[in-house]
C-alpha atoms as a PDB file:
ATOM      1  CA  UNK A   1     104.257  73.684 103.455  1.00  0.00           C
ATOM      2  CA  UNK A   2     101.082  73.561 105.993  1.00  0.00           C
ATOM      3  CA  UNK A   3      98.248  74.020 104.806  1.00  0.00           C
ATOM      4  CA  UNK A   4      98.102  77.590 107.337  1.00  0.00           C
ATOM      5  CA  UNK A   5     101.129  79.044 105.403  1.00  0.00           C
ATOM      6  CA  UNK A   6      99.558  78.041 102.253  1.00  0.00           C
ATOM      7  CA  UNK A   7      96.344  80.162 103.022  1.00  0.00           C
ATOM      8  CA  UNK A   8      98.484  83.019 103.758  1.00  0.00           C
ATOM      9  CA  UNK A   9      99.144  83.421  99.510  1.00  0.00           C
ATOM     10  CA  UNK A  10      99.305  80.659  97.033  1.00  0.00           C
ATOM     11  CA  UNK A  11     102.478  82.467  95.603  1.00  0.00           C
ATOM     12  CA  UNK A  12     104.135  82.468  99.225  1.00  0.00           C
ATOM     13  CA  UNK A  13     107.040  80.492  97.648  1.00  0.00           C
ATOM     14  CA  UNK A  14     107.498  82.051  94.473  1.00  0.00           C
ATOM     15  CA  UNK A  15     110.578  84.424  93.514  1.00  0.00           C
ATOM     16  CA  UNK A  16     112.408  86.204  90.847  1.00  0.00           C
ATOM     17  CA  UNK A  17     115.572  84.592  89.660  1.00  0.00           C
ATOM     18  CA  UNK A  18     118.376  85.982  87.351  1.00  0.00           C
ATOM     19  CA  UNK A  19     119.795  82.928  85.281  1.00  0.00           C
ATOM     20  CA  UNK A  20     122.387  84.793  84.141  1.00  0.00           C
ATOM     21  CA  UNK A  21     123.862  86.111  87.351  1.00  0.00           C
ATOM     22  CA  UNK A  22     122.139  84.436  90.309  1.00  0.00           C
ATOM     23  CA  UNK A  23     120.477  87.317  91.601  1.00  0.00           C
ATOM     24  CA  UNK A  24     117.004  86.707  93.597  1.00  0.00           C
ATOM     25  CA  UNK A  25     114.207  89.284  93.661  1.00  0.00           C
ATOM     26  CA  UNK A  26     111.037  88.360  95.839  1.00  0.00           C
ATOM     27  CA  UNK A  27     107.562  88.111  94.396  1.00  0.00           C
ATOM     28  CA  UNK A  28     104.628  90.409  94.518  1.00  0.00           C
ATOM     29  CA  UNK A  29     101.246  88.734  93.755  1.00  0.00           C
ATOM     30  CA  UNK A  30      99.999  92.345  93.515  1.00  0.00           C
ATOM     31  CA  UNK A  31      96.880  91.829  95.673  1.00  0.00           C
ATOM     32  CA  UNK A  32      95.962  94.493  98.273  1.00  0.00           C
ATOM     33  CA  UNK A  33      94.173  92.361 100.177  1.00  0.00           C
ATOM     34  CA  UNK A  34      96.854  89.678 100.352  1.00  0.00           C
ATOM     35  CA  UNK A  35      98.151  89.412 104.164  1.00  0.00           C
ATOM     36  CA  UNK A  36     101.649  88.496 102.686  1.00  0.00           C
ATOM     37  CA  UNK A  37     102.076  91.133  99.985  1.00  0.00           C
ATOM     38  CA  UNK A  38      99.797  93.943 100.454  1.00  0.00           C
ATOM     39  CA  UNK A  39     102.876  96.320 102.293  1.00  0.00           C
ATOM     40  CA  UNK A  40     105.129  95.179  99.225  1.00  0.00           C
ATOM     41  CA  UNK A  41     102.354  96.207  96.960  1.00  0.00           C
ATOM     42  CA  UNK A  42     101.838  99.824  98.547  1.00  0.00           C
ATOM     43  CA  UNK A  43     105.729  99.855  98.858  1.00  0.00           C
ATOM     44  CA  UNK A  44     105.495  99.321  95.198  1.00  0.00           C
ATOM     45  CA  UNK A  45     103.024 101.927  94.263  1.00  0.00           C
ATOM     46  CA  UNK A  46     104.797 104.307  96.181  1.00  0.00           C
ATOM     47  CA  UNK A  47     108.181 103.915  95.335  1.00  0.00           C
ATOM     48  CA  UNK A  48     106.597 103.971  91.256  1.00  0.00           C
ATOM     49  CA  UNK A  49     104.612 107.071  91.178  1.00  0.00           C
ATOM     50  CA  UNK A  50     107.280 108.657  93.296  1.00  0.00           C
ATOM     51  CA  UNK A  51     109.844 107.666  91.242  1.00  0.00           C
ATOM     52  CA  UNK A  52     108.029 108.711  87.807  1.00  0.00           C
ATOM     53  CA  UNK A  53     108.563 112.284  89.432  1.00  0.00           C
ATOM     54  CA  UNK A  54     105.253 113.374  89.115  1.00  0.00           C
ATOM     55  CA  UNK A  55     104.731 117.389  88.837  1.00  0.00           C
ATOM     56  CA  UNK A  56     101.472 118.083  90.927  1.00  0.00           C
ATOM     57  CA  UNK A  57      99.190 116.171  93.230  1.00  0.00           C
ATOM     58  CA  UNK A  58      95.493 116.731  92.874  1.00  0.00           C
ATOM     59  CA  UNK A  59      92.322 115.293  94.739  1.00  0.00           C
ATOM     60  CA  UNK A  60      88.705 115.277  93.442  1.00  0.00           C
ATOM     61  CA  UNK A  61      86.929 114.945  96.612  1.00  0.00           C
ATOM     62  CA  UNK A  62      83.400 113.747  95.870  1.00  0.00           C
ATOM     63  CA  UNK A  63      83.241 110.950  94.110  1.00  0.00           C
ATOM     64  CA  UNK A  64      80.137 109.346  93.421  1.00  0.00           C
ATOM     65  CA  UNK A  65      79.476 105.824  95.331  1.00  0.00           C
ATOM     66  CA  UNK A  66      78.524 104.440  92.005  1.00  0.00           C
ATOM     67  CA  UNK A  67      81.168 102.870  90.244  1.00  0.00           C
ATOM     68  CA  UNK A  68      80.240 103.070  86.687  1.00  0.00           C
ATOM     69  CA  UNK A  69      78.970 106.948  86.990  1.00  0.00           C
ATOM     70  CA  UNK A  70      82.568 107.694  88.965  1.00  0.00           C
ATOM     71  CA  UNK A  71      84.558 105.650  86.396  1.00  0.00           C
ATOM     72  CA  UNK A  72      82.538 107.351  83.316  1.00  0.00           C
ATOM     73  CA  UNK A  73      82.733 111.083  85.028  1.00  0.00           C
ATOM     74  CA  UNK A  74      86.435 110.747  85.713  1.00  0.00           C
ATOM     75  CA  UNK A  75      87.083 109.748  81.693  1.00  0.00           C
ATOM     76  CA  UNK A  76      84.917 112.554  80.593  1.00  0.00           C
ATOM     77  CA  UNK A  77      86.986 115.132  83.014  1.00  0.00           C
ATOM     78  CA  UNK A  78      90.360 113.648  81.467  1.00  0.00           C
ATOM     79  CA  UNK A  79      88.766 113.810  77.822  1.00  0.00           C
ATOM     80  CA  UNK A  80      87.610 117.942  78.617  1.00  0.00           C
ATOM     81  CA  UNK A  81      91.421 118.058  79.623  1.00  0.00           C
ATOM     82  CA  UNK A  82      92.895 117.508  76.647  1.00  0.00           C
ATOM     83  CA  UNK A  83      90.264 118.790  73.935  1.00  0.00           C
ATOM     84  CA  UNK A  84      90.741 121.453  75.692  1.00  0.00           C
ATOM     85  CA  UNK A  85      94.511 121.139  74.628  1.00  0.00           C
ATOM     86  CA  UNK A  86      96.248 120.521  78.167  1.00  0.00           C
ATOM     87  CA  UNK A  87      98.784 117.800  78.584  1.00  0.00           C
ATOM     88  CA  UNK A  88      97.496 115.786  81.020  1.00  0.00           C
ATOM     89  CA  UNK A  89      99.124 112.599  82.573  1.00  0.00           C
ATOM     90  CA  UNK A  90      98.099 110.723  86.148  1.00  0.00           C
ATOM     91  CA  UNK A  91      98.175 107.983  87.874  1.00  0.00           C
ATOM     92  CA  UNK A  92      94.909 107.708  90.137  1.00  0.00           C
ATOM     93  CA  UNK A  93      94.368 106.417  93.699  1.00  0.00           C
ATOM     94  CA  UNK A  94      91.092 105.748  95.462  1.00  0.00           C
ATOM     95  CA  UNK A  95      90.608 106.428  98.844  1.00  0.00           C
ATOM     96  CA  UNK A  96      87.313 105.781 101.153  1.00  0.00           C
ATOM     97  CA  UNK A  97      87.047 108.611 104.020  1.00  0.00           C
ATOM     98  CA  UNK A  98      87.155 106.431 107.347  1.00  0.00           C
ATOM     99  CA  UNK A  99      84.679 109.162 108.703  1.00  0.00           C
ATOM    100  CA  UNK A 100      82.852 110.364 106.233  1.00  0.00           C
ATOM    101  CA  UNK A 101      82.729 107.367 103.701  1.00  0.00           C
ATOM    102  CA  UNK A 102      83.085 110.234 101.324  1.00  0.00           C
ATOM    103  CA  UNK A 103      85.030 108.219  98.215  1.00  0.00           C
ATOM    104  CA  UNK A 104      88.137 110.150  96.652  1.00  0.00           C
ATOM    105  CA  UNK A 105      90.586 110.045  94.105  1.00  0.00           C
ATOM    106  CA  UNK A 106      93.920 111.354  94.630  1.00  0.00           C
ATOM    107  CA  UNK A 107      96.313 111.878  91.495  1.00  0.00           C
ATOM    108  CA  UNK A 108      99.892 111.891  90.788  1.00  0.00           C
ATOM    109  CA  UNK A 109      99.794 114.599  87.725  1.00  0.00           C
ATOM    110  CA  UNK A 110     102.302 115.364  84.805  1.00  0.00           C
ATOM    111  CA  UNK A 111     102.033 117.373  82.197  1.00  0.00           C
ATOM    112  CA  UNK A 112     100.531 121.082  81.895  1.00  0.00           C
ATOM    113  CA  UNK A 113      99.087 122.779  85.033  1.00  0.00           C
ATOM    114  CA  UNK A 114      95.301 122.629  85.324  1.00  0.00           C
ATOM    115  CA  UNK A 115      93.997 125.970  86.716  1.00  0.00           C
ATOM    116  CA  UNK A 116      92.366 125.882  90.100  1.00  0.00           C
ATOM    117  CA  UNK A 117      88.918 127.401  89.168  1.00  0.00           C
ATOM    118  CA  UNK A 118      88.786 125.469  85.438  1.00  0.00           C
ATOM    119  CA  UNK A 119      89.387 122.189  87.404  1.00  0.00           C
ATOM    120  CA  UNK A 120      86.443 122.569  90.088  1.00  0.00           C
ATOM    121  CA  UNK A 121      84.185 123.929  86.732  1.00  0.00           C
ATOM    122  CA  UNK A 122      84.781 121.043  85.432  1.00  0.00           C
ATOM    123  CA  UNK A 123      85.023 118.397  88.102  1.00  0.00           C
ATOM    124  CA  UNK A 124      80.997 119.944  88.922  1.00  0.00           C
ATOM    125  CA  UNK A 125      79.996 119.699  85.134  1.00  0.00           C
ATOM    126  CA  UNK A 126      81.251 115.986  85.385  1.00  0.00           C
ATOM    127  CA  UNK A 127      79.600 114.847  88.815  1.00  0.00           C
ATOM    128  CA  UNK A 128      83.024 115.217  90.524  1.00  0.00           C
ATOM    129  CA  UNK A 129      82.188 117.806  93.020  1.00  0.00           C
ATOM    130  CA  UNK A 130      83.264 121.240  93.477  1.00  0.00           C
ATOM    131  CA  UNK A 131      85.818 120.891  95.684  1.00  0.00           C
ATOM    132  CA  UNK A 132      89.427 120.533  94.546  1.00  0.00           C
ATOM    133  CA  UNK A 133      92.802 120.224  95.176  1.00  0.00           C
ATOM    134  CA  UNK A 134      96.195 120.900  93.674  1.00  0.00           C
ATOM    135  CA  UNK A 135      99.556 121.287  94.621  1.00  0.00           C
ATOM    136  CA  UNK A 136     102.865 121.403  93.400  1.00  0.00           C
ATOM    137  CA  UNK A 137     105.619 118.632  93.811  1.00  0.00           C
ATOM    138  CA  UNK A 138     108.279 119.254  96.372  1.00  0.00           C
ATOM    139  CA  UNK A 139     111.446 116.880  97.101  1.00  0.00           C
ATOM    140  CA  UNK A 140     109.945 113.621  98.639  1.00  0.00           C
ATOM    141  CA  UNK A 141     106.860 115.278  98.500  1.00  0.00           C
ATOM    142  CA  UNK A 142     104.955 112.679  96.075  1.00  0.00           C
ATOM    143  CA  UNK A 143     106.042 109.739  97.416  1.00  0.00           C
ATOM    144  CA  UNK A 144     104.842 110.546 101.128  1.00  0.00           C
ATOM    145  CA  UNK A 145     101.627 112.205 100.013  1.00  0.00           C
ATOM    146  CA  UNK A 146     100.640 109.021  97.600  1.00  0.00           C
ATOM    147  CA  UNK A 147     101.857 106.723 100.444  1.00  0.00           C
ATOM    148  CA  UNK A 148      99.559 108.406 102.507  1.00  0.00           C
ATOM    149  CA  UNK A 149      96.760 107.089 100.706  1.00  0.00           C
ATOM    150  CA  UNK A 150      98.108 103.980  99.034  1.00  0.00           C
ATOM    151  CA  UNK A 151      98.893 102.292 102.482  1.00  0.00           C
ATOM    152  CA  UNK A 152      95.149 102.801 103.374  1.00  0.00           C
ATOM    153  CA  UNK A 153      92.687 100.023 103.311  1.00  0.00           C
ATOM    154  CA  UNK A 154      92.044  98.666 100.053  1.00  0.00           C
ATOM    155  CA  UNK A 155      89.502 100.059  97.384  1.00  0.00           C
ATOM    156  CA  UNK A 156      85.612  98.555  97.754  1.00  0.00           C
ATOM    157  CA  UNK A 157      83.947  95.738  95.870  1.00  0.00           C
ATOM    158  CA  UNK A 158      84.843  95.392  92.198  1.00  0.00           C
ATOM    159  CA  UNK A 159      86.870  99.594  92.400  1.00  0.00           C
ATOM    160  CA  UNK A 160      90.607  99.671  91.652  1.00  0.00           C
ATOM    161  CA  UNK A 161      92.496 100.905  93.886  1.00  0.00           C
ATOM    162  CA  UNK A 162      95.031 102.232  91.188  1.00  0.00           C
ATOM    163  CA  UNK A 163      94.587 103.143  87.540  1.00  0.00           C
ATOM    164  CA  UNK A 164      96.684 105.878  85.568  1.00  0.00           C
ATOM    165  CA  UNK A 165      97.162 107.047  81.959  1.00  0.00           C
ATOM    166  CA  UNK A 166      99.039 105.167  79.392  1.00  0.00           C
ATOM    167  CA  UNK A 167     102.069 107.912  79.294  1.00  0.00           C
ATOM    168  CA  UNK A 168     102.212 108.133  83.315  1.00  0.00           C
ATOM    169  CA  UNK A 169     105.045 105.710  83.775  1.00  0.00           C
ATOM    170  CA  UNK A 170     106.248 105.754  80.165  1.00  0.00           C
ATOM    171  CA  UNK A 171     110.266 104.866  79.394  1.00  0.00           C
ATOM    172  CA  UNK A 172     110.364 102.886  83.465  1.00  0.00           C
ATOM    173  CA  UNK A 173     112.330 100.246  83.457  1.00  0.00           C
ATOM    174  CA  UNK A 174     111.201  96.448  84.461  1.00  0.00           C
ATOM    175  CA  UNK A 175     113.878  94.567  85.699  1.00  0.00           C
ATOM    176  CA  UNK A 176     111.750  91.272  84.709  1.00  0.00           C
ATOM    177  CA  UNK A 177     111.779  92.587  80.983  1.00  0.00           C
ATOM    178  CA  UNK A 178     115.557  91.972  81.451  1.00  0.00           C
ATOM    179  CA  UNK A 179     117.558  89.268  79.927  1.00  0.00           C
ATOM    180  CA  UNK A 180     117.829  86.439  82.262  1.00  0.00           C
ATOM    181  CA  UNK A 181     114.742  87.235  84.826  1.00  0.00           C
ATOM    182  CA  UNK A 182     112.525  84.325  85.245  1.00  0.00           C
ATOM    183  CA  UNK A 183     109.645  83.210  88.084  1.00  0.00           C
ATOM    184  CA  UNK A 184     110.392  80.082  90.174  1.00  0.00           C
ATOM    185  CA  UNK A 185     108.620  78.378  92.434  1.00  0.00           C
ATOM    186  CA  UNK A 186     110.956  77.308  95.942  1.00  0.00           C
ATOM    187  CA  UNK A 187     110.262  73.441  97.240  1.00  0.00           C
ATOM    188  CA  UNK A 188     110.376  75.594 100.660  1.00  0.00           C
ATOM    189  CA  UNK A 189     109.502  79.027 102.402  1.00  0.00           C
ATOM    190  CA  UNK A 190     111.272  82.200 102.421  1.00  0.00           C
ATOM    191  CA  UNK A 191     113.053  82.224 106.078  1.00  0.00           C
ATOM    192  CA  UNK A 192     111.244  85.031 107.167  1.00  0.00           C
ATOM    193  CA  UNK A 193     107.745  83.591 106.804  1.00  0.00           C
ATOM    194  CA  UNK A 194     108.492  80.170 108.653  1.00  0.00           C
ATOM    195  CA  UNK A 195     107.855  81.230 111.853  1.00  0.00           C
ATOM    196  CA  UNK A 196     104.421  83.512 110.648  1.00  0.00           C
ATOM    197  CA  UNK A 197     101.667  81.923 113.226  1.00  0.00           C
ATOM    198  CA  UNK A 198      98.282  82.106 111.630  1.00  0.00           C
END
């Protein structure tokens, strides 16, 4: 491997293999800034929240730029949720406003609807800024809307660019937790990245 390919990723030649059956799988290092992976890791995102068949989509528009007071705020807007006995599931995206700057989160939501005018109450009370969005799921709705946004640049300095709630994605299946998956590491590159000019 040259040592150009080998700045591309340092898990460029690592893939899934089934012991049991022969299958391959390719490997995701998960980083969103990684030029190899980042489209399989927004592929990833989207195909998962879309296929966890989320109920409504909701953004929070003004975030603060402070990542400790936006991090604290949104955990005190999910705890008012549910002492406030609403079922409340997400799975959270940040996005940066190439205009404005204006940080946002954008959530995949399951569980009980979250009235319009008790959300934007709260979302002010919490330093989340009045204005609010939420809409119902439709069809192939989720998965376009959150690849949207996922597909976007990736989050600042130190932010996630995903987080969600314990429940979110609860009873998906990983195929790695299946009997036979293990990670290997190929003596050469995949075909497709041998010609990749860097």
């Amino acid at each position: 491997m040259s040592l150009a390919m080998s700045l591309l990723c340092k898990y460029i030649a690592w893939y899934w293999l089934n012991q049991l059956t022969g299958e391959t799988r390719p490997f995701n290092c998960g980083s969103w800034v990684c030029p190899v992976h980042r489209g399989l890791v927004a592929y990833h995102w989207a195909a998962r929240v879309a296929g966890a068949r989320p109920e409504r989509m909701i953004t929070f528009t003004n975030i603060p730029k402070d990542k400790t007071r936006a991090y604290l705020a949104f955990q005190h807007l999910i705890q008012n949720f549910r002492r406030d006995g609403y079922a409340f599931e997400y799975c959270r995206f940040l996005e940066v406003g190439a205009r404005t700057g204006m940080y946002h989160f954008h959530l995949a939501q399951k569980g009980d609807y979250i009235p319009k005018h008790y959300l934007s109450e709260r979302c002010v009370a919490n330093g989340l800024g009045k204005i609010t969005d939420i809409r119902r799921c439709k069809g192939l709705g989720p998965a376009w809307y959150m690849a949207k946004y996922i597909t976007k640049e990736g989050a600042p300095k130190d932010w996630r660019k995903v987080a969600y709630s314990r429940g979110f994605f609860q009873g998906e299946p990983e195929f790695e937790s299946e009997p036979g998956w293990v990670l290997v590491k190929s003596a050469c590159l995949p075909v497709e990245l041998v010609s990749i000019q860097v």
